[in-house]
Protein backbone atom coordinates (compact mmCIF):
# COMPACT_ATOMS: atom_id res chain seq x y z
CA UNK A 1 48.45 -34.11 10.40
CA UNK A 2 48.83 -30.60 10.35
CA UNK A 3 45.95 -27.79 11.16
CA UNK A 4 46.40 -24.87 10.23
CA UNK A 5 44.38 -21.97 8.50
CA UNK A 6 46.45 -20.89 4.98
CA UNK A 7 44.17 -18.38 2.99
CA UNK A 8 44.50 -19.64 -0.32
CA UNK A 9 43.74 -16.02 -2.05
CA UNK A 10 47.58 -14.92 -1.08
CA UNK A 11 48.88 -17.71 0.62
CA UNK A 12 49.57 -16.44 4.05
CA UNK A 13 49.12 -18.45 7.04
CA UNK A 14 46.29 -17.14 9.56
CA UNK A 15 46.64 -19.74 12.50
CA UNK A 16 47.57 -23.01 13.71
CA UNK A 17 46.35 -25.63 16.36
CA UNK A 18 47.60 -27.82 18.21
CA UNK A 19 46.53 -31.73 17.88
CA UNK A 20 44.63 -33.75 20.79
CA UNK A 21 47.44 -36.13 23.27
CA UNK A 22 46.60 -39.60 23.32
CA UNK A 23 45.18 -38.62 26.63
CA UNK A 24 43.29 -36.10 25.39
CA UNK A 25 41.58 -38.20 23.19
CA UNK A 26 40.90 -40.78 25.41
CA UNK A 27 39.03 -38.09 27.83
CA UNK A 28 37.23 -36.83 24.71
CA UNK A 29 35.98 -40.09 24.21
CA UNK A 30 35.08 -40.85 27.79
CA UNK A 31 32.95 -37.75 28.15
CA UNK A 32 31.02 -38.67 24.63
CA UNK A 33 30.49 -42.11 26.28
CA UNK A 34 28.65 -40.58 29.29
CA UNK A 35 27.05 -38.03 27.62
CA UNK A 36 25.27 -40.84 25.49
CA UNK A 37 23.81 -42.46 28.19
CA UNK A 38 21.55 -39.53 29.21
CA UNK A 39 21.11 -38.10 25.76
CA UNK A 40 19.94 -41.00 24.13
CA UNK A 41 17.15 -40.55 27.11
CA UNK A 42 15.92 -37.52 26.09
CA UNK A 43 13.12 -36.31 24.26
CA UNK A 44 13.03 -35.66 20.76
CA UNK A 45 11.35 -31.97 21.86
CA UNK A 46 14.55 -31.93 23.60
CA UNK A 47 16.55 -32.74 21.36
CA UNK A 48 14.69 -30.59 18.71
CA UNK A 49 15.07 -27.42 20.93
CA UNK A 50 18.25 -27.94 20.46
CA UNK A 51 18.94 -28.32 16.72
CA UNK A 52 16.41 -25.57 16.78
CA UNK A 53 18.49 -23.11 18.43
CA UNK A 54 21.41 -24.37 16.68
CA UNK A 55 20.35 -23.55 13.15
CA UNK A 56 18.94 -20.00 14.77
CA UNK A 57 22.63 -19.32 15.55
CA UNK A 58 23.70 -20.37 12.27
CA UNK A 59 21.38 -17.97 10.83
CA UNK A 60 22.34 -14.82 12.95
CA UNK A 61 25.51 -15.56 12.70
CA UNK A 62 25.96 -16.02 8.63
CA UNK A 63 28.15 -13.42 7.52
CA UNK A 64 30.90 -14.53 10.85
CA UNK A 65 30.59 -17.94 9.69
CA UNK A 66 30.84 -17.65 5.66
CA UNK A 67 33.83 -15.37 6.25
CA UNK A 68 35.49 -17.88 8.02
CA UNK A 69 35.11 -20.17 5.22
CA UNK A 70 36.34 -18.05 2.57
CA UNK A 71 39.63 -17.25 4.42
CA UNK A 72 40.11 -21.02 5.26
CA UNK A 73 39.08 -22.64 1.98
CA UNK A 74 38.44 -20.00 -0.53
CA UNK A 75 35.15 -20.23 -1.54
CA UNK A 76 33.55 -17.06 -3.08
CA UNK A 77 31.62 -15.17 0.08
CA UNK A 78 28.15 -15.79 -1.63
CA UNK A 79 28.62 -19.23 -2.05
CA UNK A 80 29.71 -19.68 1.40
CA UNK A 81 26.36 -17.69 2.91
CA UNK A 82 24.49 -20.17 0.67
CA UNK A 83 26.57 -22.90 2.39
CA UNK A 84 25.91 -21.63 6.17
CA UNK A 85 21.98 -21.26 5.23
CA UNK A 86 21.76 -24.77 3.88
CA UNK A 87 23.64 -25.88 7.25
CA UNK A 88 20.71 -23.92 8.99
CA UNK A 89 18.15 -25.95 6.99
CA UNK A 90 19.19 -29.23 7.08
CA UNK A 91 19.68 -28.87 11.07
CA UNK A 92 16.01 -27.41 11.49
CA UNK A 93 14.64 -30.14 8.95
CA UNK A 94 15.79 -32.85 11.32
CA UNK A 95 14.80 -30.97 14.86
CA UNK A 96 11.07 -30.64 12.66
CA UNK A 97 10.71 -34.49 11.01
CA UNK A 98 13.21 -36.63 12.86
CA UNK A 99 10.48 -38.10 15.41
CA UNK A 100 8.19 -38.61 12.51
CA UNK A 101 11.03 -40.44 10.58
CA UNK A 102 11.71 -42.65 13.61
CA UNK A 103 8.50 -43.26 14.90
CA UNK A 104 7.32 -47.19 15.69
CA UNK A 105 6.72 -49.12 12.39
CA UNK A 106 3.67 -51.61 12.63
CA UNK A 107 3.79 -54.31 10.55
CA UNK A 108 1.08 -56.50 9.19
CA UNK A 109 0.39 -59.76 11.33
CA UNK A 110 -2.06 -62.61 10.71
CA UNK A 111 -1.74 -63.21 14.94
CA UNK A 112 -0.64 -61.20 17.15
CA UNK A 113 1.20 -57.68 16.93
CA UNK A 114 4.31 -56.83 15.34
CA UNK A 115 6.77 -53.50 15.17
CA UNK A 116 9.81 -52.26 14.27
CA UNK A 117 11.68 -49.79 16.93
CA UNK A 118 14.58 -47.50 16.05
CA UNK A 119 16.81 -46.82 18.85
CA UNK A 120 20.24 -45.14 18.57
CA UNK A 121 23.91 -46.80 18.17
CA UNK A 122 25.81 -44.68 20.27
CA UNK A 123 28.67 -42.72 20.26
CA UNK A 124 29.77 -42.04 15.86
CA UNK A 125 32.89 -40.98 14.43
CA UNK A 126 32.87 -39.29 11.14
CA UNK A 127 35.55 -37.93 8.89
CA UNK A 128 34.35 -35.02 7.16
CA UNK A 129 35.97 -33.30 3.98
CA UNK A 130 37.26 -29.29 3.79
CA UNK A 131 35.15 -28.34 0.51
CA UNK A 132 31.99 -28.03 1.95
CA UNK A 133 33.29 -27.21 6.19
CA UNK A 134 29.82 -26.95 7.51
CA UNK A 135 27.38 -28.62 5.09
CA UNK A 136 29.36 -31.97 5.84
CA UNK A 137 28.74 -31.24 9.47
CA UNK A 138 25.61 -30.63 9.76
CA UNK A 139 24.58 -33.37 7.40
CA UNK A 140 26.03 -36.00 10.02
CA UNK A 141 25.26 -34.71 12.82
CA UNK A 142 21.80 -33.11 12.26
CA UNK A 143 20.26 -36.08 11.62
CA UNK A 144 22.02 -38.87 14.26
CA UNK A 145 22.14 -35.92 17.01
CA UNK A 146 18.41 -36.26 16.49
CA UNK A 147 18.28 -39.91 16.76
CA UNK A 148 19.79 -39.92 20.26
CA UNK A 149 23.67 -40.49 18.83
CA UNK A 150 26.30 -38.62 19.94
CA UNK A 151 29.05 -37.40 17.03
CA UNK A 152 32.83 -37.24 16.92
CA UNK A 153 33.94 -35.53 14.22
CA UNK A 154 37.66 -35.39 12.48
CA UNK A 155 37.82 -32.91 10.28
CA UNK A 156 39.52 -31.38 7.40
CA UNK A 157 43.35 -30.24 8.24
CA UNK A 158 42.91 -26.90 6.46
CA UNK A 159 39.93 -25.54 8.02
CA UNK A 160 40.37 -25.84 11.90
CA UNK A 161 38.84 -22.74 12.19
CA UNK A 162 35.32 -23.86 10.57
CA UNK A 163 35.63 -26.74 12.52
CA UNK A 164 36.34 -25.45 16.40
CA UNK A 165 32.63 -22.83 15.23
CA UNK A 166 30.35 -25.61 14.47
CA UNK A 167 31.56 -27.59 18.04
CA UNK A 168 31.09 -24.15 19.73
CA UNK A 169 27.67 -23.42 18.12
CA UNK A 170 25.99 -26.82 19.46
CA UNK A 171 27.87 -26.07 23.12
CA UNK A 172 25.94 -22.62 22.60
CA UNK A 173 22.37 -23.91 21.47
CA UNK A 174 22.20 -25.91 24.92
CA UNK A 175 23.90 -29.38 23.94
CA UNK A 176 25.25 -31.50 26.77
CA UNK A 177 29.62 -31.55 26.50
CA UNK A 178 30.13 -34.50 24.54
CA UNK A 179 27.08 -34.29 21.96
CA UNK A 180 29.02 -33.03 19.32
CA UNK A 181 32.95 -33.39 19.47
CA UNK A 182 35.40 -31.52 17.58
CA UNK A 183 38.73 -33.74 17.27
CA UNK A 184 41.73 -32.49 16.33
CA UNK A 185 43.50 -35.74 15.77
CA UNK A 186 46.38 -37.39 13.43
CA UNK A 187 45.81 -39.64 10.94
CA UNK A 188 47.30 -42.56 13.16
CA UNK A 189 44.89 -41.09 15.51
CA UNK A 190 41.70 -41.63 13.52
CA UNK A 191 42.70 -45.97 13.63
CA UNK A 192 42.82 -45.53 17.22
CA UNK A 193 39.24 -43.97 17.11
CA UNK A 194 38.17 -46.77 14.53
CA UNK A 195 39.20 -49.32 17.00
CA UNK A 196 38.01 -47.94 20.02
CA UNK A 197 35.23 -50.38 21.42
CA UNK A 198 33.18 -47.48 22.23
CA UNK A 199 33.04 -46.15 18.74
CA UNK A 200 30.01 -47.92 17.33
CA UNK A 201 29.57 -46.80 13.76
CA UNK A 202 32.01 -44.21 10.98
CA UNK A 203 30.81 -42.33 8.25
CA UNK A 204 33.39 -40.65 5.75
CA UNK A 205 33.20 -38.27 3.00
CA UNK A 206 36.50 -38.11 1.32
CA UNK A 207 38.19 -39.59 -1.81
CA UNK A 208 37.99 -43.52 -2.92
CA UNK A 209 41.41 -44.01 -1.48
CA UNK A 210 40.49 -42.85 1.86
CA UNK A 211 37.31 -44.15 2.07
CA UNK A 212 38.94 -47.69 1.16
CA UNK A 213 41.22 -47.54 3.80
CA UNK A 214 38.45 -46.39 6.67
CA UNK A 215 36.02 -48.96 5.48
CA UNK A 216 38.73 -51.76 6.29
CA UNK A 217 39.77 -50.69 9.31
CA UNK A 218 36.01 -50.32 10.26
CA UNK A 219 35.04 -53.64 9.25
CA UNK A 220 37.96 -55.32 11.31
CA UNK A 221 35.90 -53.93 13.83
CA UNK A 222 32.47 -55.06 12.61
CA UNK A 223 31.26 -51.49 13.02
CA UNK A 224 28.61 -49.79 10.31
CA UNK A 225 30.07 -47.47 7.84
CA UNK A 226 28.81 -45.23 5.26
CA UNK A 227 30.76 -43.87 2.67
CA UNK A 228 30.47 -40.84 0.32
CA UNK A 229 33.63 -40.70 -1.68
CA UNK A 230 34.30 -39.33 -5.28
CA UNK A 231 32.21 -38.67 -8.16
CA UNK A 232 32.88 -38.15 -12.13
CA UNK A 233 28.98 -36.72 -12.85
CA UNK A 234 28.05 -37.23 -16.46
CA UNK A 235 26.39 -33.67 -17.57
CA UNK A 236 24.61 -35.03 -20.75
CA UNK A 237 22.93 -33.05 -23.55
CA UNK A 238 20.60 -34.25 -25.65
CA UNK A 239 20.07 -32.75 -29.16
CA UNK A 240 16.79 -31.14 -27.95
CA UNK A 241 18.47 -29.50 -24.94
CA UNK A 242 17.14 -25.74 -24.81
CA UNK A 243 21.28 -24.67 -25.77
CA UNK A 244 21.00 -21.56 -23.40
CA UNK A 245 19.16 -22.94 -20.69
CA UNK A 246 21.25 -25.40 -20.95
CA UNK A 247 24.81 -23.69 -20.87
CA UNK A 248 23.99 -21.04 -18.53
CA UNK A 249 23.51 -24.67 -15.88
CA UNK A 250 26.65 -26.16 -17.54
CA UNK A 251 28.89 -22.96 -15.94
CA UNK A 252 27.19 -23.30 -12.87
CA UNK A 253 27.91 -27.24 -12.37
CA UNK A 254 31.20 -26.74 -13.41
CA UNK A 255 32.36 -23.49 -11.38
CA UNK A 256 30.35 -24.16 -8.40
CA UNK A 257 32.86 -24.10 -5.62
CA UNK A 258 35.55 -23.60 -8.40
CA UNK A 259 34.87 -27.22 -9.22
CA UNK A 260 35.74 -28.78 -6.13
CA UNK A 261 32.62 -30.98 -5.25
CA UNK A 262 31.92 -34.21 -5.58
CA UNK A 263 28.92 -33.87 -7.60
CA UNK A 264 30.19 -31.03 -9.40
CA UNK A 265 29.84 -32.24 -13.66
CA UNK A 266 33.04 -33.34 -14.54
CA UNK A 267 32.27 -35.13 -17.77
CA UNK A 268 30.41 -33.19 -20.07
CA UNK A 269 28.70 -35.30 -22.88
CA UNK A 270 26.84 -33.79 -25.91
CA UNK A 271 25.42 -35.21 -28.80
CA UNK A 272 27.33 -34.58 -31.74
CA UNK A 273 24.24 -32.28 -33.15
CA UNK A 274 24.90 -29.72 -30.53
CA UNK A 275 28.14 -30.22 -29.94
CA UNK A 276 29.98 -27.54 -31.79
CA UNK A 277 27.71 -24.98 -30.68
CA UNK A 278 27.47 -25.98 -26.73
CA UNK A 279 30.83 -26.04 -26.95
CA UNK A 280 31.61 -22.56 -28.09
CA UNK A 281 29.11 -20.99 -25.85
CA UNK A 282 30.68 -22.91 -22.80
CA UNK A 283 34.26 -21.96 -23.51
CA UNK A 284 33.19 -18.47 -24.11
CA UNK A 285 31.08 -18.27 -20.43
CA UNK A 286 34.42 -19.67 -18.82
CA UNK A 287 36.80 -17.45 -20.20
CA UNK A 288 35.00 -14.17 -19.06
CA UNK A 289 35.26 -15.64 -15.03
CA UNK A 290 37.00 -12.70 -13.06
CA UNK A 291 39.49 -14.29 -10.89
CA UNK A 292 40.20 -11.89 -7.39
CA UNK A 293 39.46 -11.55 -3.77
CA UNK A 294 36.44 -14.26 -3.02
CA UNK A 295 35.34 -11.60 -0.37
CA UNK A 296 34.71 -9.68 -2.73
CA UNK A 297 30.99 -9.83 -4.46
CA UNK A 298 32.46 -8.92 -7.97
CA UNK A 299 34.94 -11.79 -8.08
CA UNK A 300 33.27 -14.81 -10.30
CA UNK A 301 36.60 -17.19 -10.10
CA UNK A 302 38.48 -18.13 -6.58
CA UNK A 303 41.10 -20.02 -5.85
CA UNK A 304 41.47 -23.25 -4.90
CA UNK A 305 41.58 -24.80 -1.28
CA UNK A 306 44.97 -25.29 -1.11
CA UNK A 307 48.53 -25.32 -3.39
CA UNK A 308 48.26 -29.11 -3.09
CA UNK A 309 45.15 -29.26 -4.77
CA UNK A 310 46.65 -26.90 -7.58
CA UNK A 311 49.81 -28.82 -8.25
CA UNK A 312 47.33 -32.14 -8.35
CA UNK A 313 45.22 -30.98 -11.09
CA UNK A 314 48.03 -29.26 -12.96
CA UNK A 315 49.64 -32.80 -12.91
CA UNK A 316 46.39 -34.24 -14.18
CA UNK A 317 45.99 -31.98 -17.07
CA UNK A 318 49.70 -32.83 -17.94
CA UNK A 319 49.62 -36.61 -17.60
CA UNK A 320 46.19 -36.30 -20.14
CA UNK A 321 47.63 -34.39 -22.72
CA UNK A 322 50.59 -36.86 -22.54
CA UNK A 323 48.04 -39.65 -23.46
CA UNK A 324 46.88 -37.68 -26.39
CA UNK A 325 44.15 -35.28 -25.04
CA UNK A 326 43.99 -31.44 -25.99
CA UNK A 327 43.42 -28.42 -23.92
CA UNK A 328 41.29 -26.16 -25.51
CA UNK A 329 41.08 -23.57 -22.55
CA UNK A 330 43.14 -22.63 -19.75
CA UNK A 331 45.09 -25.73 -18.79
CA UNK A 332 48.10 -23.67 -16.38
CA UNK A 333 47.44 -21.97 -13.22
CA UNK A 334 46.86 -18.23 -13.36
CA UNK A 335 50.05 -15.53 -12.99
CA UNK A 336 48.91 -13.87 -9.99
CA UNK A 337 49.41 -15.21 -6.08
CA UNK A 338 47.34 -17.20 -4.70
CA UNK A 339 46.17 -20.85 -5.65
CA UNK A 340 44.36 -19.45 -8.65
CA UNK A 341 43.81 -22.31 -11.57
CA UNK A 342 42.77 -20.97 -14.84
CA UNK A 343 39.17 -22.68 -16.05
CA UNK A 344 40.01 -25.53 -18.39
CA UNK A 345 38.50 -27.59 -21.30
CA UNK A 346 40.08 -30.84 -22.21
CA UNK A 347 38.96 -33.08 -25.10
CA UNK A 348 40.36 -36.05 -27.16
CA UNK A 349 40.09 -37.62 -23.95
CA UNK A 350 40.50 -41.85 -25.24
CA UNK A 351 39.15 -44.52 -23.09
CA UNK A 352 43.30 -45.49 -22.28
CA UNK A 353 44.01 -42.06 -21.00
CA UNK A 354 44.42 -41.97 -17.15
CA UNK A 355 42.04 -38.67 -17.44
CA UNK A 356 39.14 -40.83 -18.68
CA UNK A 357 39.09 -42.96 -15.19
CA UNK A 358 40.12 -40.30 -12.34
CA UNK A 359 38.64 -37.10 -10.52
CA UNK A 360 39.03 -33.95 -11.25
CA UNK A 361 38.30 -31.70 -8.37
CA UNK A 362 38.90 -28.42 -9.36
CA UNK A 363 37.75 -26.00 -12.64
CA UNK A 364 38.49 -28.55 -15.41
CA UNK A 365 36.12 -29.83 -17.54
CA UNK A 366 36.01 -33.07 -19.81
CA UNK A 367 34.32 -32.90 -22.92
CA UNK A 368 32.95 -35.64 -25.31
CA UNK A 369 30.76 -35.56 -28.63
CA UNK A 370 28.66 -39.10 -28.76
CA UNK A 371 26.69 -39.81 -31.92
CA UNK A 372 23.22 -40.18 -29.71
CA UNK A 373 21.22 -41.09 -26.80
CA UNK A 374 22.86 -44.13 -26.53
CA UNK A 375 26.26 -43.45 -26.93
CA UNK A 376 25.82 -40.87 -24.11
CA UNK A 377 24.10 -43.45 -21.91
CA UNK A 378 27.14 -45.87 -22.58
CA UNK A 379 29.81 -43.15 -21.83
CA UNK A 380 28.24 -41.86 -18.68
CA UNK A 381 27.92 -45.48 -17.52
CA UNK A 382 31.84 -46.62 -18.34
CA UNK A 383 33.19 -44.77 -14.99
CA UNK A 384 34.43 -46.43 -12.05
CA UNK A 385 32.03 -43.59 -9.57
CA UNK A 386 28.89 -43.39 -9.34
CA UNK A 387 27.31 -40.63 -7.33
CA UNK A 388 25.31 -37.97 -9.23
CA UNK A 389 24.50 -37.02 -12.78
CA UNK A 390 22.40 -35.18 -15.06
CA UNK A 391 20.74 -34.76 -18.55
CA UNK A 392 19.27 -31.94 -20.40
CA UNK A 393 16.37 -31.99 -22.96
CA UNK A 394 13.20 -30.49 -23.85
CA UNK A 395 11.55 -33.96 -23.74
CA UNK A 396 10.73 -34.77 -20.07
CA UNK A 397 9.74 -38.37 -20.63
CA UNK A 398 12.90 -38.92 -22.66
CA UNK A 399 14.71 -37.09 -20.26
CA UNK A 400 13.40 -39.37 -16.88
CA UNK A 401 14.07 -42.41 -19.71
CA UNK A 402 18.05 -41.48 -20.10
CA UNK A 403 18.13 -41.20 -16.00
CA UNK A 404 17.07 -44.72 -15.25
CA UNK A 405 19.48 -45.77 -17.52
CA UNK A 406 22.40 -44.09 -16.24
CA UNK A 407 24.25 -45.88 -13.14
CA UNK A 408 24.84 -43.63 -10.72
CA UNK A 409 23.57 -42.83 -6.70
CA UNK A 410 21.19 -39.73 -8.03
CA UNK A 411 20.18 -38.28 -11.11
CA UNK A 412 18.69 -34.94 -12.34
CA UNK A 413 16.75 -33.56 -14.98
CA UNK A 414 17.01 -30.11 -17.11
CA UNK A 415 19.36 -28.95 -13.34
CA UNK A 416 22.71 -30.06 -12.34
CA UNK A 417 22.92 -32.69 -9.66
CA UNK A 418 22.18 -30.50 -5.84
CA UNK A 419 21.56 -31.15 -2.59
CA UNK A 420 18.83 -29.73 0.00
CA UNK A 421 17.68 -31.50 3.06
CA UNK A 422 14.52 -33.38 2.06
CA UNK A 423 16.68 -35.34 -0.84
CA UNK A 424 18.82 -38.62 -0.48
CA UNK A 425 22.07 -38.22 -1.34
CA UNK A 426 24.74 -41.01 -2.19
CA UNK A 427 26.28 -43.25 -4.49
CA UNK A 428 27.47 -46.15 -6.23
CA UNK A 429 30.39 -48.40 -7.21
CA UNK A 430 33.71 -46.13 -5.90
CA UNK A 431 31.65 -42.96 -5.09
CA UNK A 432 30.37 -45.76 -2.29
CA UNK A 433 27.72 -46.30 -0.35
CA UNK A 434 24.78 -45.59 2.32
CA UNK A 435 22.41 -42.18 2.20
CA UNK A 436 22.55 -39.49 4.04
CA UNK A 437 19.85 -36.50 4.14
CA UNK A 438 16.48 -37.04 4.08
CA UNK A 439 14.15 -39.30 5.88
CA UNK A 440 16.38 -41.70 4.45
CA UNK A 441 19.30 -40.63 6.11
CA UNK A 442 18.49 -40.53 9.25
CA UNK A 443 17.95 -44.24 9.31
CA UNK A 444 21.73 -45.37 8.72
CA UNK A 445 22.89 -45.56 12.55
CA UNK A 446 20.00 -46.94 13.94
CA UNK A 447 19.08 -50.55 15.62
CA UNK A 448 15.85 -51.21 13.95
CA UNK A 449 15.04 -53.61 16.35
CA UNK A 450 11.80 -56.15 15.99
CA UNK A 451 8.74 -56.27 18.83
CA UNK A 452 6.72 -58.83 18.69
CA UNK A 453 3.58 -59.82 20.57
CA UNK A 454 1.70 -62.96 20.36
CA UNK A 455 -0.21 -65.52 21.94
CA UNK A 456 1.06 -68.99 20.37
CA UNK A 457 1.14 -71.99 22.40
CA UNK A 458 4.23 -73.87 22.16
CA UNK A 459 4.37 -76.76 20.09
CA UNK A 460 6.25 -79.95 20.83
């Protein structure tokens, strides 16, 4: 494993860092072991203080942080503000609720007294994704920082950079060394973490593959995972859909991040009544995108993270229309430097075309016409992921209908599947499993332990 900072907008690499020793690590690990025995001691206005003054640096420190971002991963400098405040918020949410999410649960007895404690794990490893660098961060850590766990965190090889600022901003805020851990570790590396007795749970974000592959190792180790993988979102419009409304959401699911996130829509199904005319006002909106600098506040189109990531999708796109499916935008990567892919429609997509199963992360869209409701229903539901989704009509109560029937971790009405703090957010089937955000995540890597009081005599 490689980290290094390559800005994808021309290609030219910015730094590089060195990985931990074995030694290293093992120190790394020792000092997160000691610091959880006093911080899982502390208060939660402690600990709040904390996250408090965290997100406060966050905040004052935006514009530092989002460029960072933008040079590492490309994401357009607005975006990546929006990113750094949402950090902020999700932090502070936890510093504000976390004691009220954790507090003693009574439960109803016919003698005695009963409750249910939560007490922390210990020390937690997560594996965190380059598409979103501080958003996954602070989504793990907020939360089980709160909770009295420590955090180890490997991240992303191509934004070191992102990574070494959100350690540094915790050591700032007044967090004990070994609270939050920034590991700059190999892939061989990350096993040795797994396996490491005083590891005692792993949450990943990354694709199915690697999310498989954690998962095992963590369960020959008996330790609680959560995993939020990939995600093919249905974007489904109804014949009633208000068509404007309705496209004008469609770009921004699609182009958000240039397309790389997992809840980004990727398969875009409209009722064959609106078809013809979503269609043309889509391709239209994507074809006017102004590719350039993504520091720049005029540029609508960056690149992507990296030139792997290009080559991938351009290798998707071919192997589809191989199978039979037709690009009717874009569909090559743009003549200019940079990794710059050119915002693509594909259609004709049959259920035996490799395109109809996998992820694309990037500016591509899938489109299908379905006859009606439930065709669209049936479509969105034939994916191996699971993780977000939404549908767009006029009718509210037909729209809430369509959502419970769809199969998927989260689903959204007349809006494109989002995130904020007070929402759960997760999956099904291969986009995987366990919540984080909200009071519901929170509650993942915690021993929910049972009290009980009573006055029974023994019976023989």
């Amino acid at each position: 494993m490689t980290y290094q900072s390559i800005n994808p907008y021309d290609g030219k690499l910015m730094m590089t860092f060195a990985e931990l020793s074995d030694k290293q690590l093992d120190t790394a690990l020792e000092i997160a072991t000691h610091c959880y025995k006093t911080w899982k001691d502390t208060s939660f206005a402690e600990r709040s203080a904390i996250a408090g003054k965290a997100a406060a640096i966050m905040r004052e420190r935006s514009d530092e942080l989002a460029r960072l971002v933008t040079l590492e991963m490309g994401k357009l400098i607005d975006e990546a503000r929006g990113e750094v405040a949402l950090s902020a918020d999700i932090i502070d949410y936890y510093a504000q609720n976390a004691e009220t999410f954790l507090a003693p649960q009574h439960l109803e007895e016919v003698m005695g007294e009963a409750m249910i404690e939560s007490s922390p794990l210990g020390v937690l490893f997560g594996v965190q994704p380059w598409n979103f660098p501080y958003y996954q961060l602070a989504r793990f850590a907020a939360p089980n920082l709160m909770a009295g766990n420590v955090v180890m965190v490997k991240h992303a090889g191509c934004v070191p950079q992102c990574a070494i600022a959100f350690e540094k901003l915790w050591i700032e805020a007044g967090a004990p060394v070994g609270a939050y851990t920034n590991l700059l570790i190999s892939h061989d590396q990350v096993n040795r973490v797994i396996d490491d007795p005083r590891i005692k749970g792993v949450a990943l974000t990354g694709s199915a593959g690697a999310g498989k592959s954690v998962a095992a190792r963590a369960g020959q180790n008996l330790k609680k995972t959560t995993m939020e993988l990939g995600g093919s979102d249905a974007f489904i419009v109804l014949e009633d859909a208000d068509l404007d409304k309705t496209v004008t959401w469609a770009v921004w699911a699609k182009m958000n991040n240039t397309g790389q996130c997992c809840i980004a829509a990727k398969r875009f199904i409209v009722v064959e009544a609106l078809a013809d005319q979503f269609l043309e006002k889509f391709t239209n909106a994507l074809a006017v995108l102004k590719a350039g600098d993504p520091l720049d506040m005029s540029t609508t189109l960056a690149p992507l993270s990296t030139e792997d990531a290009l080559i991938l999708l351009l290798e998707q796109i071919k192997n589809a229309v191989n199978k039979g499916a037709k690009v009717i935008l874009g569909g090559n990567r743009m003549d200019r430097p940079g990794s710059f892919m050119q915002p693509t429609i594909i259609t004709d997509i049959k259920s035996d075309n490799p395109a109809y199963r996998e992820e694309f992360f990037g500016p591509v869209a899938l489109f299908f016409v379905v006859k009606d409701e439930d065709a669209a229903v049936a479509l969105a539901n034939d994916s191996d992921f699971g993780l977000g989704g939404s549908v767009f009509t006029r009718d509210v109560a037909r729209g809430k209908r369509v959502a419970s029937r769809v199969e998927t971790g989260m689903m959204f009405i007349n809006q494109p599947t989002w995130t904020t703090p007070d929402l759960p957010f997760g999956g099904i089937k291969n986009s995987g499993y366990g919540r984080e955000l909200s009071s519901v995540g929170i509650q993942e890597f915690v021993n929910k332990k049972l009290v009980r009081v009573a006055s029974i005599d023994a019976q023989i």
